[in-house]
C-alpha atoms as a PDB file:
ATOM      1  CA  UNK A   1      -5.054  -4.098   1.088  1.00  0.00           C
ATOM      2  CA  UNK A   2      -7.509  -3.404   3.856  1.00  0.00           C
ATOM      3  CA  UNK A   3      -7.863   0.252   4.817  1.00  0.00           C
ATOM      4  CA  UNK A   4      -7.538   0.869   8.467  1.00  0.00           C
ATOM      5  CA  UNK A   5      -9.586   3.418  11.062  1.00  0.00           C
ATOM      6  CA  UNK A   6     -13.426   4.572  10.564  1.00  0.00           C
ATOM      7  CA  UNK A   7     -14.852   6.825   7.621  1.00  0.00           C
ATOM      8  CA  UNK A   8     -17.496   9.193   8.769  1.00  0.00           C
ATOM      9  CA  UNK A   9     -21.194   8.584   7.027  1.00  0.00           C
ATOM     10  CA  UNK A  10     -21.050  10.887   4.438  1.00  0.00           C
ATOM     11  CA  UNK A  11     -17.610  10.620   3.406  1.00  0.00           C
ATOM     12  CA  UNK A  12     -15.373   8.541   1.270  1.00  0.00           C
ATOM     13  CA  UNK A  13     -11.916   7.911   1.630  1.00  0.00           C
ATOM     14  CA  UNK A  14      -9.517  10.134  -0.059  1.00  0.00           C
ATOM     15  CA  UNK A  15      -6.816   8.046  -2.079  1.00  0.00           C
ATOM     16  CA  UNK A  16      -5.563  10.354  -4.649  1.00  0.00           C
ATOM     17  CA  UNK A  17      -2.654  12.531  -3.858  1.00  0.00           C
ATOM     18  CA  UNK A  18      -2.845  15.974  -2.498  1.00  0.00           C
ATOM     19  CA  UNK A  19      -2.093  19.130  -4.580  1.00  0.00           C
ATOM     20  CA  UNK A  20      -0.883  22.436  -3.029  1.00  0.00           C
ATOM     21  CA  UNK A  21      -1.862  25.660  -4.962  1.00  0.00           C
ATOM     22  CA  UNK A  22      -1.223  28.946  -3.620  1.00  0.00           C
ATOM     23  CA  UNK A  23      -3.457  29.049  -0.222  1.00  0.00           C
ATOM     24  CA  UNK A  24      -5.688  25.592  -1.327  1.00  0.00           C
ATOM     25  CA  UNK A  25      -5.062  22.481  -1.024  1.00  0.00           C
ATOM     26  CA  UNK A  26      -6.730  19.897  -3.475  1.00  0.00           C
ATOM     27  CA  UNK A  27      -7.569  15.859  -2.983  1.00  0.00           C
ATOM     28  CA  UNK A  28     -10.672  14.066  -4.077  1.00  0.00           C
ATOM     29  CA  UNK A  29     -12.468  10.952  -4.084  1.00  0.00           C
ATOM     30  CA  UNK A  30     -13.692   7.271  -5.607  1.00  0.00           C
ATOM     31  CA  UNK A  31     -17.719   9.132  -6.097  1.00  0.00           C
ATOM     32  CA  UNK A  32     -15.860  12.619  -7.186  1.00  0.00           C
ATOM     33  CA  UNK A  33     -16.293  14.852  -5.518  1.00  0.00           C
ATOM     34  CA  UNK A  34     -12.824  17.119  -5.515  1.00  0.00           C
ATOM     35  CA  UNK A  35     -12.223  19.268  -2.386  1.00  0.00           C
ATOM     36  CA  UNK A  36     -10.257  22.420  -2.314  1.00  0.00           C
ATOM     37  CA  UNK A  37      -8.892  22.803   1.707  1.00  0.00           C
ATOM     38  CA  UNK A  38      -7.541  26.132   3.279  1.00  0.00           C
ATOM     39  CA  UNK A  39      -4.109  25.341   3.234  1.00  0.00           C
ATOM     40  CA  UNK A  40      -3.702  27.323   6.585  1.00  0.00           C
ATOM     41  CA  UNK A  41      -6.774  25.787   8.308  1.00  0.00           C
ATOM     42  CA  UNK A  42      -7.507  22.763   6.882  1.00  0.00           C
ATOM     43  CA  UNK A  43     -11.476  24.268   6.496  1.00  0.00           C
ATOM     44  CA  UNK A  44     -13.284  23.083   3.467  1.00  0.00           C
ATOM     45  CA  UNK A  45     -13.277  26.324   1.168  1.00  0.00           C
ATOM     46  CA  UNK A  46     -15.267  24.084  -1.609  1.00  0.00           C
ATOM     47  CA  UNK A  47     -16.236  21.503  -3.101  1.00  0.00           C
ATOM     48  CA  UNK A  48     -17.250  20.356  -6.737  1.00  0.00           C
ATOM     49  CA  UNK A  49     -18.992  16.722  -7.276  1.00  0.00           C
ATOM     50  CA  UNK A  50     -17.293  15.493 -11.171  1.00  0.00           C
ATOM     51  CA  UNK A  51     -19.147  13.531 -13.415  1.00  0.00           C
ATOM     52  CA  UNK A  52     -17.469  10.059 -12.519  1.00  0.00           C
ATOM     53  CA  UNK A  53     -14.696   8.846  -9.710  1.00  0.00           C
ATOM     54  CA  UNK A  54     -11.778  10.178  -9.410  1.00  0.00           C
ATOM     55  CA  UNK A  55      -8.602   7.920  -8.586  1.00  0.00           C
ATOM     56  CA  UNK A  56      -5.369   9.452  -9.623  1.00  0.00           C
ATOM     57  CA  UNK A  57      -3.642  12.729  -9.356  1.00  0.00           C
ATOM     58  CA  UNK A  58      -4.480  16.378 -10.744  1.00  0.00           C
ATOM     59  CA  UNK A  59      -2.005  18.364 -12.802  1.00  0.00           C
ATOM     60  CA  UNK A  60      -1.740  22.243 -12.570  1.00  0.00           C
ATOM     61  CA  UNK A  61      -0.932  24.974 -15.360  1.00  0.00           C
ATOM     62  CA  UNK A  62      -1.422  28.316 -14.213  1.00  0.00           C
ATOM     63  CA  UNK A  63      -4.722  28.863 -13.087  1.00  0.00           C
ATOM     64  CA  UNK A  64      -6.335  26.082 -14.285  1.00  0.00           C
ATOM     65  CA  UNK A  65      -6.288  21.991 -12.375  1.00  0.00           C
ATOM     66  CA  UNK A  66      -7.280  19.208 -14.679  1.00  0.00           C
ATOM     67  CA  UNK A  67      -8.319  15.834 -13.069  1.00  0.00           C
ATOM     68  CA  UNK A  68      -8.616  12.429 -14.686  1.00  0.00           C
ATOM     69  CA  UNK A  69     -12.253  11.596 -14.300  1.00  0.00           C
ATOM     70  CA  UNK A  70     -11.595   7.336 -14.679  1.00  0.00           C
ATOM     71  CA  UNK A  71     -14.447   5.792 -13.230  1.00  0.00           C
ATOM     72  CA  UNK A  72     -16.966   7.104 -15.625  1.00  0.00           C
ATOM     73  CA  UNK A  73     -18.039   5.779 -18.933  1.00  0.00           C
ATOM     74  CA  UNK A  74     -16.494   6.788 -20.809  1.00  0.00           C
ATOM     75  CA  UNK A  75     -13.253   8.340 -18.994  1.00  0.00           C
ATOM     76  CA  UNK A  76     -12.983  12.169 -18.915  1.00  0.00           C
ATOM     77  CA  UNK A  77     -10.777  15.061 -18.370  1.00  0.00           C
ATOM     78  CA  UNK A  78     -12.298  18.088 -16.274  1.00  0.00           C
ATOM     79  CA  UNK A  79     -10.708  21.378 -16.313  1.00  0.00           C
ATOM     80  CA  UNK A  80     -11.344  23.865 -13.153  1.00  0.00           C
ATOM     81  CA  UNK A  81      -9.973  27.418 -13.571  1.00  0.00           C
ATOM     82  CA  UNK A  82      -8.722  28.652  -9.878  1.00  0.00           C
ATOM     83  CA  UNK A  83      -9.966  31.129  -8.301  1.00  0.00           C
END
């Protein structure tokens, strides 16, 4: 499957799903790095490069998102407690 329209240098395409908590929103990458959006502005509030690629979907539980780390060696979880 051929992705369409241009990536800006710097950037990688996004493919995992977004996740919504409180005022953030949350997506990543293939070279990790997970981005938490203003959910009102769509301004990068932070970012956080992970220890591998990241190509599937966070879970939440209370204050605290995990993400599958799966393109590492070997494959990781990473906890983040929200702010």
């Amino acid at each position: 499957m051929a992705l369409a329209g241009p990536v800006t240098p710097g950037y990688y395409r996004c493919v995992a799903s977004l996740e919504v908590v409180n005022d953030l929103v949350f997506t990543a990458n293939f070279v990790g790095r997970i981005f938490a959006l203003d959910r009102a502005t769509g301004a990068t509030a932070w970012t956080w490069d992970a220890p591998g690629g990241i190509h599937a979907w966070p879970a939440v539980a209370g204050d605290t998102i995990v993400w599958p780390i799966g393109l590492a060696e070997p494959p990781r979880l990473v906890a983040l407690r929200l702010p």
